[in-house]
Protein backbone atom coordinates (compact mmCIF):
# COMPACT_ATOMS: atom_id res chain seq x y z
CA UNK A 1 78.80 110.26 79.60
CA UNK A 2 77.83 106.72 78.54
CA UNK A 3 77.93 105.04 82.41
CA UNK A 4 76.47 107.25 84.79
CA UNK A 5 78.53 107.27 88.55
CA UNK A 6 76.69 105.48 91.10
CA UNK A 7 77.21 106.64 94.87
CA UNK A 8 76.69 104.51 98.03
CA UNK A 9 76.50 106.07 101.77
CA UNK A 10 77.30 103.74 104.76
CA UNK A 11 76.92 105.24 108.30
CA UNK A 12 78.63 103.86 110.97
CA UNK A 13 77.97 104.76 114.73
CA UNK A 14 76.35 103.65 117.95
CA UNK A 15 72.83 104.61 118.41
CA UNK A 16 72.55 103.96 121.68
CA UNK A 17 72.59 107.21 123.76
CA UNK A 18 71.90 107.88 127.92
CA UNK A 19 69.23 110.64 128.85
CA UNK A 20 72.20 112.70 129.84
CA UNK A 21 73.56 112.46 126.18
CA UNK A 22 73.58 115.98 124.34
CA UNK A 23 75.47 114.12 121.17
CA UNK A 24 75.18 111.89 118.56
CA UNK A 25 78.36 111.19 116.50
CA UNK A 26 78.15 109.08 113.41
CA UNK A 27 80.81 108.66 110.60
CA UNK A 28 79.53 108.65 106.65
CA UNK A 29 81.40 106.76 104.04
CA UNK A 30 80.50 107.75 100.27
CA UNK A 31 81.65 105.54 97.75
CA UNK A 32 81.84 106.60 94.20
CA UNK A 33 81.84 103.66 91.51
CA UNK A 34 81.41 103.13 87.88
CA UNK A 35 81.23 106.52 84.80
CA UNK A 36 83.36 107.29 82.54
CA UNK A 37 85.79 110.25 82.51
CA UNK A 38 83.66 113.05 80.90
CA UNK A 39 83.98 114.48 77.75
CA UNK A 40 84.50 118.25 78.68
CA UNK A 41 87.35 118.91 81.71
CA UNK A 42 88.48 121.86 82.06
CA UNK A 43 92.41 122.84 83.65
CA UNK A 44 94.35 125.92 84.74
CA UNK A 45 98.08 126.37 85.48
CA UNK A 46 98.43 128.99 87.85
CA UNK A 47 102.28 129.67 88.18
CA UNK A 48 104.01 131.81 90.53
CA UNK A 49 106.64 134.11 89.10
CA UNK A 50 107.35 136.71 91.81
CA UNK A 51 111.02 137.78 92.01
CA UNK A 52 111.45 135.28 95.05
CA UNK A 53 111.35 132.14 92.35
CA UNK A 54 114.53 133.53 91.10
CA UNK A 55 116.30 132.52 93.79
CA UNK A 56 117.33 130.13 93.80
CA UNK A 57 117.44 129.81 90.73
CA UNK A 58 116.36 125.73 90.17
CA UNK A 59 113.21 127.63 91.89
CA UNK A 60 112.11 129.04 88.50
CA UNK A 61 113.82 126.30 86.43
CA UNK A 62 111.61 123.35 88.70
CA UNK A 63 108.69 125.46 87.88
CA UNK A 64 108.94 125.42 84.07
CA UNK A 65 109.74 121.84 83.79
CA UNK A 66 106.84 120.88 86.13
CA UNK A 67 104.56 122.96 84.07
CA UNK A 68 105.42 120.96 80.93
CA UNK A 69 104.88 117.72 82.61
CA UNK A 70 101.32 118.72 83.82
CA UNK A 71 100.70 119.97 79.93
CA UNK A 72 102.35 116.51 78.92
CA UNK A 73 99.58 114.72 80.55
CA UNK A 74 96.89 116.47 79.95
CA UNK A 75 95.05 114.24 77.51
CA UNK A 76 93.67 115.27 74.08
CA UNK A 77 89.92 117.61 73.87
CA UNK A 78 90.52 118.82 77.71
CA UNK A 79 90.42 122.47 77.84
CA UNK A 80 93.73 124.33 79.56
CA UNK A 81 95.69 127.40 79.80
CA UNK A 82 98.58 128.61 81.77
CA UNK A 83 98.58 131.72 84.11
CA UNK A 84 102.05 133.72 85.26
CA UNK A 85 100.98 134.86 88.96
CA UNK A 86 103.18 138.32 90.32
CA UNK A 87 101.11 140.98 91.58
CA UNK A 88 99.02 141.02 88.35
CA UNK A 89 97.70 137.61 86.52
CA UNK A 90 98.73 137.23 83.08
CA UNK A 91 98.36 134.78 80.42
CA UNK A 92 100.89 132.71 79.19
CA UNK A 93 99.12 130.85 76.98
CA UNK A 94 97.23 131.25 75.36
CA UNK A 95 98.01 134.72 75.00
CA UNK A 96 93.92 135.71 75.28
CA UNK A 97 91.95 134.87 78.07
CA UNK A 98 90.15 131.85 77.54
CA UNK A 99 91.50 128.49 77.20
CA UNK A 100 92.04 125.75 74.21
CA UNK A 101 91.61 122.40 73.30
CA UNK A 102 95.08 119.91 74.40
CA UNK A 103 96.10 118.61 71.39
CA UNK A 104 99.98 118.04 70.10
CA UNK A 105 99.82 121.21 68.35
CA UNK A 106 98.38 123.17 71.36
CA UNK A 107 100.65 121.33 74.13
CA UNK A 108 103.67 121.92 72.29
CA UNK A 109 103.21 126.24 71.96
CA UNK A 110 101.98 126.01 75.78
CA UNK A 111 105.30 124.33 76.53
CA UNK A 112 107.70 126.82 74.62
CA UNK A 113 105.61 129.41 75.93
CA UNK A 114 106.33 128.12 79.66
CA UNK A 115 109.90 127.97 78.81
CA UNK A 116 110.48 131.56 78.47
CA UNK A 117 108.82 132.13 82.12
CA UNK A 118 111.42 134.58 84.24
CA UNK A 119 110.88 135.76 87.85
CA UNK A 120 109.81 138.88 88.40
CA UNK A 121 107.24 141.14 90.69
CA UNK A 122 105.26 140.36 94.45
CA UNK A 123 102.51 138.03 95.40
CA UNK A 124 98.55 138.68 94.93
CA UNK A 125 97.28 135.32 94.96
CA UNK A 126 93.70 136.84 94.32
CA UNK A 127 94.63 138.30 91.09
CA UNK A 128 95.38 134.32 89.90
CA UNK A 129 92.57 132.78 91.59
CA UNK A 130 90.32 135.46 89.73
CA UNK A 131 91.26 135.09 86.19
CA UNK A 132 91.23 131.16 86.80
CA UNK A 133 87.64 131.65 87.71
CA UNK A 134 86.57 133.42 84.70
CA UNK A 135 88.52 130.95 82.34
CA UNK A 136 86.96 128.13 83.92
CA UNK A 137 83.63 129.69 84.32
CA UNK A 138 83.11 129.48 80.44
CA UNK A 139 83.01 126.14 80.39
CA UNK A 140 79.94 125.48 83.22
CA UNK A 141 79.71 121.46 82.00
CA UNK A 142 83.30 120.77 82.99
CA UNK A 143 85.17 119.26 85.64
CA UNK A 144 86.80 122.43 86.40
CA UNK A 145 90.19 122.20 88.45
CA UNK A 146 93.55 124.25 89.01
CA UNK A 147 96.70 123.90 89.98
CA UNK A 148 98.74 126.87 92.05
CA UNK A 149 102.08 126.60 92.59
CA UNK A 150 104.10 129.68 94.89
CA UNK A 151 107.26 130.02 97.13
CA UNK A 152 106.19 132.99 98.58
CA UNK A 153 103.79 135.12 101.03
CA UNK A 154 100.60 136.75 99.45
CA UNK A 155 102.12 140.41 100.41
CA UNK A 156 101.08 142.32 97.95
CA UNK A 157 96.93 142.06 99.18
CA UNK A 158 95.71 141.97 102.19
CA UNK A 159 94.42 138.46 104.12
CA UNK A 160 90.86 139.76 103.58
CA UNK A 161 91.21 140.55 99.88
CA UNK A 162 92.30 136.82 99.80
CA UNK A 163 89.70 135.34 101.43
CA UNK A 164 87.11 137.17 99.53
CA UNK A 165 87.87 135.78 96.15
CA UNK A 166 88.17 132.36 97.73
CA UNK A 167 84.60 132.85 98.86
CA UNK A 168 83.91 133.70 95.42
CA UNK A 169 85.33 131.23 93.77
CA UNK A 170 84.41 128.36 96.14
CA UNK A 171 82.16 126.14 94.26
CA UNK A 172 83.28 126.79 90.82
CA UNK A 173 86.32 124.63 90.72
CA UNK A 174 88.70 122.43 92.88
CA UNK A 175 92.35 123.57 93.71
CA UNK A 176 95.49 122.05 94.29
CA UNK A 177 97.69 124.21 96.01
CA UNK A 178 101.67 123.44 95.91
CA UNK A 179 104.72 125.09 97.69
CA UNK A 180 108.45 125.23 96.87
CA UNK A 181 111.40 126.58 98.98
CA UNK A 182 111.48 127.68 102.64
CA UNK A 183 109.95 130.97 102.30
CA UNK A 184 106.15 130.71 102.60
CA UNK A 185 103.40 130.52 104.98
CA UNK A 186 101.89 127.22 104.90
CA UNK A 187 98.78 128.77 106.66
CA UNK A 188 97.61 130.37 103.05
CA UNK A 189 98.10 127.37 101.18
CA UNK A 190 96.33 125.06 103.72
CA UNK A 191 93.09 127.85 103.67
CA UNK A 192 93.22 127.59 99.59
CA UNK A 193 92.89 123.79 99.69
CA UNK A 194 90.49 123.90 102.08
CA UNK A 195 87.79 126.41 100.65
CA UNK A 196 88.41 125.30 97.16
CA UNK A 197 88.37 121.45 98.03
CA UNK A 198 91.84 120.41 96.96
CA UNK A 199 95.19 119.51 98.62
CA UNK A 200 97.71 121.41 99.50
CA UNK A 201 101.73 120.14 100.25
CA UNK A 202 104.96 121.00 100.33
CA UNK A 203 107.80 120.48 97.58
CA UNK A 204 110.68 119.26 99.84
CA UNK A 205 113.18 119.15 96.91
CA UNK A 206 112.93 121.39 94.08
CA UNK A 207 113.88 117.68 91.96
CA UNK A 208 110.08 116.70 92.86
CA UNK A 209 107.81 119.38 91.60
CA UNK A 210 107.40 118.30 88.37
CA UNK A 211 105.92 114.67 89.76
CA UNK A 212 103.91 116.37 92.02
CA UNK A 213 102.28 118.17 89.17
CA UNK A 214 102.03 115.08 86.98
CA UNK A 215 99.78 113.50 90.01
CA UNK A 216 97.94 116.10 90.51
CA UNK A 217 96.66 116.55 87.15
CA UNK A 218 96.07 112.49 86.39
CA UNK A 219 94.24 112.61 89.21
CA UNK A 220 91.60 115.43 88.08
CA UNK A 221 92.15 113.70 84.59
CA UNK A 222 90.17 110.55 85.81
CA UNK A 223 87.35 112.65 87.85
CA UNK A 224 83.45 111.38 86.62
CA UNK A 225 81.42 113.93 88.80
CA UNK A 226 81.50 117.62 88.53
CA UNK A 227 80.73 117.98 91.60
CA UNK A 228 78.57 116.03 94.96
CA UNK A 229 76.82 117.83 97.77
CA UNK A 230 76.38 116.32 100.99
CA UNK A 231 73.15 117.27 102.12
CA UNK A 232 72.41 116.98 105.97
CA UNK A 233 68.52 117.25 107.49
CA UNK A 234 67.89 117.93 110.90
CA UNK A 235 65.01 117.41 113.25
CA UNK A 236 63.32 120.36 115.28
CA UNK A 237 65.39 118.74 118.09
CA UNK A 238 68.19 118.55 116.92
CA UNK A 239 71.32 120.73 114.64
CA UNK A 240 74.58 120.31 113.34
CA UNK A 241 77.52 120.78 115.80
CA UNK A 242 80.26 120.23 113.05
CA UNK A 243 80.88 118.20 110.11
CA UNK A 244 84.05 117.13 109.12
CA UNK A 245 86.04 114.71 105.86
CA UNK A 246 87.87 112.52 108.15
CA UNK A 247 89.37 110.56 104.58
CA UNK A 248 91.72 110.72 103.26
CA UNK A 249 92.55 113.23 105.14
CA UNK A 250 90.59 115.59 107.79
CA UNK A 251 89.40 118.95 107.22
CA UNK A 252 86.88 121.09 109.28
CA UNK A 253 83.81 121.91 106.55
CA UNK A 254 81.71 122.69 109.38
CA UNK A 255 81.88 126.47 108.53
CA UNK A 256 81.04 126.03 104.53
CA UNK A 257 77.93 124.73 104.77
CA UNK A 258 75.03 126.99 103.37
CA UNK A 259 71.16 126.59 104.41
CA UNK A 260 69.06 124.72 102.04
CA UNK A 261 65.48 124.72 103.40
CA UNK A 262 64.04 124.42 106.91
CA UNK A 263 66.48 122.29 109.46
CA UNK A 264 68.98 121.46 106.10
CA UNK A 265 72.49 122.59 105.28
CA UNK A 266 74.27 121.98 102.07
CA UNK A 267 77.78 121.33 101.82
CA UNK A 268 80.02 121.25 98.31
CA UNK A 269 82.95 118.62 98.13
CA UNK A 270 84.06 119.02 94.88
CA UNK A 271 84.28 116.74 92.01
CA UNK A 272 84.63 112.79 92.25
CA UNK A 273 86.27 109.68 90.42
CA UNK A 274 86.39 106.29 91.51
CA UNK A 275 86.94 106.72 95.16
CA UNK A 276 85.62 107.31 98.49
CA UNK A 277 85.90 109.67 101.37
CA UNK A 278 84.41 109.95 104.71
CA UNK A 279 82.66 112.27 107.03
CA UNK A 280 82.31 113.18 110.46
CA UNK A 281 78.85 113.82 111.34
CA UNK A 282 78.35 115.50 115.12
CA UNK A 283 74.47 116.58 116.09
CA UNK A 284 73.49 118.39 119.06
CA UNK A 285 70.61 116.16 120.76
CA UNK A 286 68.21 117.12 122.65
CA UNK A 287 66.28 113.98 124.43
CA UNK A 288 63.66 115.62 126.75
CA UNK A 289 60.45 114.09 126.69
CA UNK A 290 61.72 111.48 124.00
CA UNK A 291 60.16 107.89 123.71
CA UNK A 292 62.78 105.29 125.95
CA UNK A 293 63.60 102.11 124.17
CA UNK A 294 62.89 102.59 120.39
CA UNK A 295 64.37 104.24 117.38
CA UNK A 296 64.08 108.12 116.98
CA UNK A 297 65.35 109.25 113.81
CA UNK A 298 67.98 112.53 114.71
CA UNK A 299 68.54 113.53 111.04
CA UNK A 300 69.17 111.99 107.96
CA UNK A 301 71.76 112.74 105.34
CA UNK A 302 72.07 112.41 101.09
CA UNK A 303 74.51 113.49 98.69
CA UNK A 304 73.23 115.37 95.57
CA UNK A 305 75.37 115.02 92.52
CA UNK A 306 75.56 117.92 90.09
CA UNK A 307 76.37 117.97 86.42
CA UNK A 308 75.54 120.32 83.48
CA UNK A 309 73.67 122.34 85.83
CA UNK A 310 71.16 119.26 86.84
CA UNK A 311 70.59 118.36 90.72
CA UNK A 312 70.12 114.75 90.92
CA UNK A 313 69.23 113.84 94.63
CA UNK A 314 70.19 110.54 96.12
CA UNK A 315 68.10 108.18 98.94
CA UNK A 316 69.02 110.06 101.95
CA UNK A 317 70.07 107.70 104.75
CA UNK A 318 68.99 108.18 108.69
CA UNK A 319 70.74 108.57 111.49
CA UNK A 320 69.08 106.91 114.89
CA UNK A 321 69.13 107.49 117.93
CA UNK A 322 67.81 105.07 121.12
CA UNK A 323 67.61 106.51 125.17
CA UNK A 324 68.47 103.72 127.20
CA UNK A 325 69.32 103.34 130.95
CA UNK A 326 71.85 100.45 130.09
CA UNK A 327 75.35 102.21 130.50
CA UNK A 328 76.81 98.82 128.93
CA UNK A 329 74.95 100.54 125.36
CA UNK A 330 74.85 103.70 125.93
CA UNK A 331 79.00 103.94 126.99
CA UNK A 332 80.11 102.32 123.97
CA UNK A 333 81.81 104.52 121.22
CA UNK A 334 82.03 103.78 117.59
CA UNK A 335 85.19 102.14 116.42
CA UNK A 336 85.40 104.87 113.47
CA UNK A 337 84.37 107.77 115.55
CA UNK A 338 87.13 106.53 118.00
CA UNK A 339 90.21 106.53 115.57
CA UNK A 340 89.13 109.77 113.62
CA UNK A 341 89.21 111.16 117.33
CA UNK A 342 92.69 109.77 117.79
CA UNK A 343 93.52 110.98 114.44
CA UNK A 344 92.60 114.42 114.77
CA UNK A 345 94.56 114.92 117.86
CA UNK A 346 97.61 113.19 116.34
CA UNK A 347 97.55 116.22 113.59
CA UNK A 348 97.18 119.08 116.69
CA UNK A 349 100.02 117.72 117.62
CA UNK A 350 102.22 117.66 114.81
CA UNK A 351 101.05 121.18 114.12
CA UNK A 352 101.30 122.18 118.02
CA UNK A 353 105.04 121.52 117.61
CA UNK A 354 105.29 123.38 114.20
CA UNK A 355 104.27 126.82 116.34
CA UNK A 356 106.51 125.90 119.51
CA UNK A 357 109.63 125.46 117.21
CA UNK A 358 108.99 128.75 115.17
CA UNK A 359 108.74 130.12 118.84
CA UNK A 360 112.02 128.69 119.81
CA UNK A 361 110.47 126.50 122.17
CA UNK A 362 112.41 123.20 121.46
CA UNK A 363 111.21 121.65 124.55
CA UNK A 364 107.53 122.30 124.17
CA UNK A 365 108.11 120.74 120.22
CA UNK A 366 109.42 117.25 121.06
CA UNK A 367 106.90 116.73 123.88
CA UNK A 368 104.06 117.78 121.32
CA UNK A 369 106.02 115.84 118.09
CA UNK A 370 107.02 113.06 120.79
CA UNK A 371 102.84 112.61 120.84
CA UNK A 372 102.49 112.61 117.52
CA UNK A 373 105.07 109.63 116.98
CA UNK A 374 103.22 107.98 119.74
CA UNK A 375 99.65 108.32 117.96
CA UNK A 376 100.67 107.81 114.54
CA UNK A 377 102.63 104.61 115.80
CA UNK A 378 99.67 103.27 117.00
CA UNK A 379 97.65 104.35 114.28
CA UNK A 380 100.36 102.98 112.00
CA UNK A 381 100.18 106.38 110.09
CA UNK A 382 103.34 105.77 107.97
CA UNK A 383 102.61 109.02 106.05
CA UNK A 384 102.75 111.52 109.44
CA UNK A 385 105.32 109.49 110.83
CA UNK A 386 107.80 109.75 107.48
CA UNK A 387 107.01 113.74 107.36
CA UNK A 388 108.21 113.88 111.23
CA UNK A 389 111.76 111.64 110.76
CA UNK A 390 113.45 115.21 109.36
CA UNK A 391 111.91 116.95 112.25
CA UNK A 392 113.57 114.49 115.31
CA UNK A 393 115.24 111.66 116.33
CA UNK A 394 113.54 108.68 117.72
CA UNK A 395 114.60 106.98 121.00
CA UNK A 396 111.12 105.49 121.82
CA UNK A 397 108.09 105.65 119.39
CA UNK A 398 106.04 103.35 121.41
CA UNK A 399 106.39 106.17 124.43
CA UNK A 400 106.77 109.17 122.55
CA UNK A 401 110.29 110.31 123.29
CA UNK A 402 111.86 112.19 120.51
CA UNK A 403 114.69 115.00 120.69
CA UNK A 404 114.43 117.54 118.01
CA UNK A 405 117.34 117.43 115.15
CA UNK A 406 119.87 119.81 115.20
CA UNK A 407 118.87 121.73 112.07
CA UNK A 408 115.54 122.04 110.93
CA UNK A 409 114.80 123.03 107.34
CA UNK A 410 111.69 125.51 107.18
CA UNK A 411 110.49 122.96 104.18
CA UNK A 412 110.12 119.54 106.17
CA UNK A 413 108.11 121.61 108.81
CA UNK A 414 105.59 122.59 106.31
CA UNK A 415 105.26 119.41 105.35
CA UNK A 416 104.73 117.82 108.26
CA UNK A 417 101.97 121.15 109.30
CA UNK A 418 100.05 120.28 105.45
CA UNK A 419 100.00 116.42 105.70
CA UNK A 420 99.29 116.18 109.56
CA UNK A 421 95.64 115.55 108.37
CA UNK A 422 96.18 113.03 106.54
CA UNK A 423 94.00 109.71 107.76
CA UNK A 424 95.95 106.50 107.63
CA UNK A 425 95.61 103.12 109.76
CA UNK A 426 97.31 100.14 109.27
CA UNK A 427 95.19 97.12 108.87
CA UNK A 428 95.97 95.40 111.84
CA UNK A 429 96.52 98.62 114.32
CA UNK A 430 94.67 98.66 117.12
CA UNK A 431 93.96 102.20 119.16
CA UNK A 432 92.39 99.96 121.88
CA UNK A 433 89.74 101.38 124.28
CA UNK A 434 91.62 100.15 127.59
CA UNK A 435 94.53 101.99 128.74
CA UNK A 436 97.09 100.30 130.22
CA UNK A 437 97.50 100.51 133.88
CA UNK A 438 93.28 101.30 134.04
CA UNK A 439 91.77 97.77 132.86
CA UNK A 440 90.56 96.85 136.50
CA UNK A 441 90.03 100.59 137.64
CA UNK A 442 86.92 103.19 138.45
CA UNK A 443 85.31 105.38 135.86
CA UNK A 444 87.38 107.99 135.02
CA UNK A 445 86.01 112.26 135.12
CA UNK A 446 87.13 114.10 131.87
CA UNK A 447 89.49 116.82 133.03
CA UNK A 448 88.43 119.21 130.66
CA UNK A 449 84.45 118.57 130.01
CA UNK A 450 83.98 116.74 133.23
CA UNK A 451 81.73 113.51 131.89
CA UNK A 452 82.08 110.31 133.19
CA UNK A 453 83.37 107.59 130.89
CA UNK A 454 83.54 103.77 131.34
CA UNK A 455 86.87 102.94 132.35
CA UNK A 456 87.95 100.94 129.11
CA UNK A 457 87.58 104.04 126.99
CA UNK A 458 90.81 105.94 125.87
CA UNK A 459 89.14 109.22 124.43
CA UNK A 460 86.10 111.23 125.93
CA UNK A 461 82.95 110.91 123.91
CA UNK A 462 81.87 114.09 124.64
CA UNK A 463 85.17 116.84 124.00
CA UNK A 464 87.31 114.25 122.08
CA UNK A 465 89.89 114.37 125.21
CA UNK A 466 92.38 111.28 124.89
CA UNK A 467 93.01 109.96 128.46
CA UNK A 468 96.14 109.28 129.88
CA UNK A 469 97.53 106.49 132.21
């Protein structure tokens, strides 16, 4: 690599805390600019081919023709190889386990090879995940990604056998998990994604699959950076409450992070292009005995890139805290922090009413998909609000009132449940701090952590509570 990636961290928050304060929140943006695409990348097909993506049939057929797209795109010198997922993971090509260079010769067997795919067998997700680790693992200097595609539960293992190969293989590559029909569990694909850094959606028309996997692989086609680490450092009064990506889309990482020395934690998130993504940063403060009226540094935070095996540490950048008695600083919240709050609760809900209809509780789903509208109409979320138009009908998005459709396809609900954390705002939206109705009122008591906020705010600072009217 000629051009080496450059990264550069922003943080955004409001350092200005009360002696009563126990957090600091504070939202990172890393933004990845300049490389070139590497040399050596590194790409695994893993299709399912369990005896549920015979039926029906333009399951199986969908599956074949979206495999030969993602080989169509794969560009020339990128190491690949395609995996047939049942209960067992087998090669398809090539026929040996290890995987070749894309070149017209090689993407033209892989494709007649995919052709001949038929259904057959159960689900053991692990089995697929595990052989796609030890393909990619011979090839350590890669951008290492995979693809799984599956209409189906993972009943053939059980939930802990899955989520101890996912442990294993975290780290090692990025995946992108896909499903097709209306016969899977959402849940598995979502916990994929998340421990192995990737995405994870729904195919709402069998039609789409193969453009789905022509995105995702031009996307890991243009990555620069094998992988980044986000390093956080805390002081001896302070730790980590949670760290979350709040963009493009939010995800809890709080739980992946790995110690790294005294008061640091080290988190993976996978390999980069040209981009950038952002983080939710929450410490636990706290402020007895600390100096009033000056700068106290609470932690500090750096992203470490990794290629070929090298650690290259970046300038770390700090995050500040300052007591005051002035409730005009210390009771103002950070714009970002604010909408990531407002986002966050917008994708509870959408998920919320996912689990009330599966209950049969239609009621209970449009008053929690009625918020959703609501938030992601303020937000202008156009992404959340186009997964929920299959799920209801609209009388009032401005107020929330929705009736659930008639006829609800299991599909559109996952959907909905795997792109409800997606982070979206529209230029000019505006999820104000005043409420209507409250402009000229009293403080208001959080009803479920009890602090007091100014009256302009719309969420609680301390729990993440929106308030209501």
């Amino acid at each position: 690599m000629n051009q080496r990636t450059g990264f550069a961290l922003e943080l955004s928050q409001v350092k200005y805390l009360s002696t009563s304060d126990h957090v600091m929140d504070s939202i990172l943006n890393v933004t990845a600019s300049g490389g070139e695409v590497p040399a050596e990348a590194a790409e695994v097909l893993l299709v399912d081919c369990s005896e549920s993506m015979g039926w029906a049939p333009t399951k199986i057929a969908a599956a074949k023709r979206a495999t030969g797209a993602a080989i169509d795109v794969l560009r020339d010198g990128v190491w690949f190889g395609v995996v047939q997922g049942t209960e067992f993971a087998t090669m398809v090509y090539p026929k040996h386990a290890a995987l070749v260079r894309a070149d017209p010769r090689t993407r033209a067997e892989a494709k007649a090879m995919t052709s001949k795919l038929i259904a057959g067998g159960r689900t053991a997700m692990s089995t697929w995940l595990t052989l796609a680790k030890r393909l990619l693992d011979a090839h350590p200097d890669a951008v290492r990604h995979a693809v799984l595609l599956t209409d189906g539960i993972n009943e053939a293992e059980s939930a802990e056998r899955l989520t101890e190969v996912l442990n294993e293989c975290e780290g090692h590559f990025v995946c992108d998990a896909r499903g097709i029909g209306d016969d899977w569990n959402p849940a598995e694909l979502r916990r994929i994604a998340e421990v192995l850094r990737g995405t994870a959606d729904a195919v709402v028309t069998d039609a789409e699959l193969p453009a789905h996997f022509e995105r995702m692989i031009q996307a890991a086609m243009v990555k620069t950076v094998q992988e980044l680490t986000l390093r956080i450092t805390t002081m001896p009064f302070t730790k980590l409450r949670f760290v979350k990506q709040v963009h493009p889309a939010e995800v809890d990482l709080t739980d992946r992070c790995v110690a790294a020395g005294r008061n640091t934690l080290e988190l993976s998130t996978g390999s980069w292009g040209q981009e950038y993504r952002e983080y939710h940063v929450c410490l636990e403060v706290d402020l007895a005995g600390k100096k009033m009226e000056t700068d106290i540094q609470l932690g500090r935070v750096s992203v470490v890139e990794v290629a070929g095996g090298v650690r290259t540490p970046g300038e770390p950048v700090p995050i500040i805290g300052w007591v005051t008695d002035f409730a005009e600083l210390s009771s103002q919240l950070d714009r970002k922090v604010e909408r990531y709050t407002v986002q966050g609760e917008l994708g509870r809900a959408v998920r919320a009413g996912w689990d009330a209809f599966e209950a049969g509780d239609r009621e209970t789903a449009a008053e929690k998909w009625g918020l959703a509208v609501r938030l992601a109409t303020e937000l202008g979320n156009e992404t959340i609000l186009k997964t929920l138009w299959p799920l209801v009908d609209v009388e009032d998005a401005a107020a929330g009132l929705v009736r659930v459709k008639d006829q609800v396809r299991p599909r559109d609900g996952f959907s909905a449940v795997l792109r409800s954390n997606v982070s979206e705002f529209a230029p000019d939206s505006d999820v104000g701090r005043v409420v209507p109705g409250n402009a000229g009122g009293a403080d208001r008591k959080c009803p479920q952590c009890g602090r007091i906020a100014p009256r302009t705010f719309a969420v609680c600072e301390g729990c993440g509570r929106r308030f209501t009217s």
